[in-house]
Protein backbone atom coordinates (compact mmCIF):
# COMPACT_ATOMS: atom_id res chain seq x y z
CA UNK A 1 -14.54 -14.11 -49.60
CA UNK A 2 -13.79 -16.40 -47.10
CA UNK A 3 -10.55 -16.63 -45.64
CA UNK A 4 -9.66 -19.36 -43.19
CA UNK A 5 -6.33 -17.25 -41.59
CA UNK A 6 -8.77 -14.53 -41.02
CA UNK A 7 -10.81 -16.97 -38.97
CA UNK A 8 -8.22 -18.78 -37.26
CA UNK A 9 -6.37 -15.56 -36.45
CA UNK A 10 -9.88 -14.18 -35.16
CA UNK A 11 -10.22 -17.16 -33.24
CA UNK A 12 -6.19 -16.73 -31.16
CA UNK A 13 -7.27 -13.38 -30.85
CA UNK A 14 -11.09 -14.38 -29.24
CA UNK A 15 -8.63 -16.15 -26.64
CA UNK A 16 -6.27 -13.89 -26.00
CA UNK A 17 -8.97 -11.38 -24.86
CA UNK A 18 -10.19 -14.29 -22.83
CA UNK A 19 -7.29 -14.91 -21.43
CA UNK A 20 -6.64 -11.16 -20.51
CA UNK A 21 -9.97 -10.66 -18.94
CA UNK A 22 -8.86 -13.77 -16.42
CA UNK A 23 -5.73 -12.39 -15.90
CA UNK A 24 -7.23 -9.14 -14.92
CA UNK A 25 -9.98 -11.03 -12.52
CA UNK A 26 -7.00 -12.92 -10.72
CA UNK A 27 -5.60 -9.80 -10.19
CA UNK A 28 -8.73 -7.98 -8.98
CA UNK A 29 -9.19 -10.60 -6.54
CA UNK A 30 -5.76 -10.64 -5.23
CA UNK A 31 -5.87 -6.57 -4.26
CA UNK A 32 -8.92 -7.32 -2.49
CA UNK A 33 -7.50 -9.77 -0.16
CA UNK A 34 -5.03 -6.83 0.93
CA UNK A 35 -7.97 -5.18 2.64
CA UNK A 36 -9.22 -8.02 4.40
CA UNK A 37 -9.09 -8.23 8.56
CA UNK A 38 -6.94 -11.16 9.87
CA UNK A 39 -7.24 -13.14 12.94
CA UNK A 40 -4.98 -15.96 14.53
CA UNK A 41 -5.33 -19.27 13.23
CA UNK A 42 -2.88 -22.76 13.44
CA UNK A 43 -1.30 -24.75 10.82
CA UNK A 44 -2.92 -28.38 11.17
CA UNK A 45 -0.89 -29.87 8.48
CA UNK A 46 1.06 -28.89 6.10
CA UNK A 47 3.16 -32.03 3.87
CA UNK A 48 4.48 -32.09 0.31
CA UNK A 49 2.78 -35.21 -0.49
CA UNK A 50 -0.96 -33.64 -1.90
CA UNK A 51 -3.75 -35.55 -2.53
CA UNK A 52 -3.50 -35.06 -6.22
CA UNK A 53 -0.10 -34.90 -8.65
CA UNK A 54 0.21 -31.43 -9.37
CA UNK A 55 3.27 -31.06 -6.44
CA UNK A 56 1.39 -28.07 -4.61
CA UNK A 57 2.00 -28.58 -1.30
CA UNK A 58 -0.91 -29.78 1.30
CA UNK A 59 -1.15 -27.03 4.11
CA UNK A 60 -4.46 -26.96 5.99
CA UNK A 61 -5.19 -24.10 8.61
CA UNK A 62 -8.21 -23.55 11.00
CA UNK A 63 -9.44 -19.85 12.39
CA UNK A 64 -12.11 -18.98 14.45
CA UNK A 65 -14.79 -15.93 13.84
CA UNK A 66 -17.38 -15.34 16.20
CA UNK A 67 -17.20 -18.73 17.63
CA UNK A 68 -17.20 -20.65 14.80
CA UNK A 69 -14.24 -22.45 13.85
CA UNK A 70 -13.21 -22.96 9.93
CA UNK A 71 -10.60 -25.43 8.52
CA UNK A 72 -9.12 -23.95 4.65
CA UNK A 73 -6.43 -25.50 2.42
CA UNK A 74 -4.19 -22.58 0.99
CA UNK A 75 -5.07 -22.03 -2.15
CA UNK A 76 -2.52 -20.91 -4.80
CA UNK A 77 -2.92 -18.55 -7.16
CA UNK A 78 -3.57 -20.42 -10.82
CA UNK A 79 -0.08 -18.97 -12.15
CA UNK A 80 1.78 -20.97 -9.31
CA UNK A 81 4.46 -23.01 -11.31
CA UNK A 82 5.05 -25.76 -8.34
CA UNK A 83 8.59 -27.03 -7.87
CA UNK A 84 10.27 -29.76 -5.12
CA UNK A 85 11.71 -26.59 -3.74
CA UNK A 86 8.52 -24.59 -4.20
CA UNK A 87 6.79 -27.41 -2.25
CA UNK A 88 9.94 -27.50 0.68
CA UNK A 89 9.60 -23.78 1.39
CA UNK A 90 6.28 -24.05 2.38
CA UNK A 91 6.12 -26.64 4.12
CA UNK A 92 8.96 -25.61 6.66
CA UNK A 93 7.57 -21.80 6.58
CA UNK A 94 4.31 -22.77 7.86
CA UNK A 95 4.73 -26.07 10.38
CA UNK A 96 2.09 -27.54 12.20
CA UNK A 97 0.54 -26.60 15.25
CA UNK A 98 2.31 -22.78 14.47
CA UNK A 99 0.31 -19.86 14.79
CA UNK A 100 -0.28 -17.75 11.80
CA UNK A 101 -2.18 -14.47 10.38
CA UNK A 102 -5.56 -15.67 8.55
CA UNK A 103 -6.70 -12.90 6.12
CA UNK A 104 -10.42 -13.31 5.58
CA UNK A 105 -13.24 -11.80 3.70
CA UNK A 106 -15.32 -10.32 5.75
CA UNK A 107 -18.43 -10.85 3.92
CA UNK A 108 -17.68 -14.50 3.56
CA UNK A 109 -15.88 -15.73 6.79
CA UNK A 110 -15.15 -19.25 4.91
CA UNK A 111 -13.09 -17.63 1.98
CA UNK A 112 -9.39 -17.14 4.11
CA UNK A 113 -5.67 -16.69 3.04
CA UNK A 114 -2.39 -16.96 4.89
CA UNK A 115 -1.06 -14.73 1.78
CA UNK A 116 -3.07 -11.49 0.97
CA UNK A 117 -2.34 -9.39 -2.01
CA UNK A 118 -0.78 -10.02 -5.24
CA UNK A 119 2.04 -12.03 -6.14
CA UNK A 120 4.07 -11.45 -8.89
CA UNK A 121 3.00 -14.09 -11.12
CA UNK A 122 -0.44 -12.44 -11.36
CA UNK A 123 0.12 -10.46 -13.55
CA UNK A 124 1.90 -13.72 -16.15
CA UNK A 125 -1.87 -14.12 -17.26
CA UNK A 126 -2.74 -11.11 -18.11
CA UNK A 127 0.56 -10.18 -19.89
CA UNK A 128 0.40 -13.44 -22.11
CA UNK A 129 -2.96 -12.42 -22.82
CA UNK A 130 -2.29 -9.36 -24.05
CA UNK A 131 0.48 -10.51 -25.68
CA UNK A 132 -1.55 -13.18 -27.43
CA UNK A 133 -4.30 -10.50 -28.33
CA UNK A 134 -1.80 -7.57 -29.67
CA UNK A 135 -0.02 -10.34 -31.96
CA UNK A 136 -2.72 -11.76 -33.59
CA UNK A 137 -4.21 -7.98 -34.18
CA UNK A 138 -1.37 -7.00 -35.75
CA UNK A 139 -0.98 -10.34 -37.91
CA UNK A 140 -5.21 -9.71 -38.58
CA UNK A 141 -4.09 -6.31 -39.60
CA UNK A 142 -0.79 -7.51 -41.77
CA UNK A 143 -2.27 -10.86 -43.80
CA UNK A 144 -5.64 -10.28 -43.05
């Protein structure tokens, strides 16, 4: 017969594994950017006010490979919760016109970090994920 909490609770669960299967790509990506070579690059700017309103600070770098000269904005990782202090710290670690480690993927010289590896929030996604997916098995399981 049908049962519409079986569905709905099918449904949570459909995007909790979806969720944990991001989670574990953000974090698959992250180790590999532990491995990558580095070369010097320069802050060029680096201000709290960023183009859009999600308070991530604005820091663009440039690097050079094999003569050819690449400009990047950091990226942050999609967990990054961004705060006025959040924003303040970065801006006054990396200053422009310093010089600073560029990580970069060697098979794709225009994909480039200043922070390889994972972060601790990584692993937020995958966790509520799971989370997500073990409660609504278990509820499946219970009422279902």
């Amino acid at each position: 017969m049908f049962n519409p909490y079986s569905i709905i609770l099918g449904l949570f669960t459909a995007a909790g594994l979806i969720t944990t299967l991001w989670g574990w790509s953000v974090i698959v990506k992250a180790r590999k950017t532990a491995s990558w070579p580095s070369v010097t690059g320069i802050i060029e700017t680096s201000t709290i006010e960023a183009e859009s309103d999600n308070m991530l600070p604005e820091i663009r770098f440039s690097y050079t490979i094999d003569g050819k000269t690449y400009l990047k904005l950091l990226e942050f990782p999609a967990s990054t919760t961004p705060t006025q202090e959040f924003s303040r710290n970065y801006v006054e670690r990396f200053s422009p016109g310093e010089s600073v480690s560029v990580y970069y993927n060697p098979d794709n010289h225009d994909q480039a970090t200043l922070e390889p590896g994972q972060h601790p929030g990584d692993w937020m996604i995958l966790a509520f994920g799971l989370g997500t997916m073990a409660l609504m098995l278990v509820a499946l399981l219970l009422g279902g």
